[in-house]
Protein backbone atom coordinates (compact mmCIF):
# COMPACT_ATOMS: atom_id res chain seq x y z
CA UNK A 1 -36.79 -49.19 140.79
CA UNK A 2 -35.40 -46.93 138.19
CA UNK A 3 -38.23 -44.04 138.95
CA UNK A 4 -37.07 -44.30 142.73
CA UNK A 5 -33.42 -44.09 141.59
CA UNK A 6 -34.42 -40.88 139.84
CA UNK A 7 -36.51 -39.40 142.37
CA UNK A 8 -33.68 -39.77 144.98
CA UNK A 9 -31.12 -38.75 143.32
CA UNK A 10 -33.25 -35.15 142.07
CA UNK A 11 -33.82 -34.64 145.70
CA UNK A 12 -30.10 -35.37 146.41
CA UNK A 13 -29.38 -33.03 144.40
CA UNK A 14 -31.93 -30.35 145.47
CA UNK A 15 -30.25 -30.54 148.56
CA UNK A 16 -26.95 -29.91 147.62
CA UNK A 17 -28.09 -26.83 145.72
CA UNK A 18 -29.53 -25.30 148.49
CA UNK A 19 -27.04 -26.10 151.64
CA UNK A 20 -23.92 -25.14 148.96
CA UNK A 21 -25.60 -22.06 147.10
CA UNK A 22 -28.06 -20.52 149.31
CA UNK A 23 -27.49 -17.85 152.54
CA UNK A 24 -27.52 -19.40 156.25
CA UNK A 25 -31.32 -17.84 156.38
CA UNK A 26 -32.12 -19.65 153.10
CA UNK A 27 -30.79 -23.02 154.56
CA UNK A 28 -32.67 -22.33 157.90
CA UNK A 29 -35.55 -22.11 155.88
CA UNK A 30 -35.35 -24.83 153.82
CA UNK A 31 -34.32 -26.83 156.44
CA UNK A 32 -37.51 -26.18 158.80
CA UNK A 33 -39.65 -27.13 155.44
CA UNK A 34 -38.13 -30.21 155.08
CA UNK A 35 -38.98 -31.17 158.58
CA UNK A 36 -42.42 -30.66 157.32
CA UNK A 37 -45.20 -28.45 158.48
CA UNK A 38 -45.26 -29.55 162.01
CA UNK A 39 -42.27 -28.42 162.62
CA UNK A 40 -42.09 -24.52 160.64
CA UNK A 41 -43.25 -23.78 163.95
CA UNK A 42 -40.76 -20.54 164.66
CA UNK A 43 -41.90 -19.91 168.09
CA UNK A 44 -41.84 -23.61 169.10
CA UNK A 45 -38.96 -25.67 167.55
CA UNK A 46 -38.81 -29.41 168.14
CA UNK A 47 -34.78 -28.86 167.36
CA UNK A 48 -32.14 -27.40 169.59
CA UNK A 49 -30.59 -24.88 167.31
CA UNK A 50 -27.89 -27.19 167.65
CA UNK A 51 -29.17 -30.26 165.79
CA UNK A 52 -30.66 -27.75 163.18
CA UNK A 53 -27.33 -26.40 162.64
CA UNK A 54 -26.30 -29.99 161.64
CA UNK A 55 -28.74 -30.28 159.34
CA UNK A 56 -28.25 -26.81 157.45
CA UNK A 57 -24.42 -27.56 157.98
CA UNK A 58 -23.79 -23.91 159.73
CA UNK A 59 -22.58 -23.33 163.38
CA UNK A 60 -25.11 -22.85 166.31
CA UNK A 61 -24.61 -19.23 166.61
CA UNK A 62 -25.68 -18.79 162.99
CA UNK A 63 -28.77 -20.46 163.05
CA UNK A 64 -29.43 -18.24 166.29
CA UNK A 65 -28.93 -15.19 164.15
CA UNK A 66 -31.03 -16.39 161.07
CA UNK A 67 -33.91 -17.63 163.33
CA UNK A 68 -33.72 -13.83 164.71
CA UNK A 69 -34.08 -12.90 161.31
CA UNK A 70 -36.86 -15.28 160.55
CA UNK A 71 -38.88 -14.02 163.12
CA UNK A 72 -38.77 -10.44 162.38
CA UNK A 73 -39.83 -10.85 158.73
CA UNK A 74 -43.22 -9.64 158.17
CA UNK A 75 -46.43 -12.20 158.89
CA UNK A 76 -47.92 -13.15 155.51
């Protein structure tokens, strides 16, 4: 119970760290990998950009703009 506790709480605070600390890109991004790898998907989002600006705790129009600036970033 303890080790669950722990685990939680290390994610918990993951997430704060990154929706407080990183850029509205950063948060897009981290919030598409926390859907998990069926949804990192750029060209086909199972989100509005709504309900991912929610998540990332940004306005609409700002996850517009970083998704923009997702896209154009070069392929790996």
């Amino acid at each position: 119970m303890i080790e669950t506790l722990s685990r939680r709480f290390s994610e918990s605070i993951n997430q704060i760290e990154h929706l407080t600390l990183d850029t509205s890109k950063e948060k897009v991004l981290y919030v598409l990998e926390s859907l998990g790898p069926d949804f990192f998907n750029i060209n086909r989002l199972a989100y509005t950009h709504e309900e991912l600006a929610q998540f990332a705790g940004i306005n609409r129009v700002t996850v517009t703009r970083a998704l923009e600036q997702i896209k154009s970033l070069p392929k790996k």
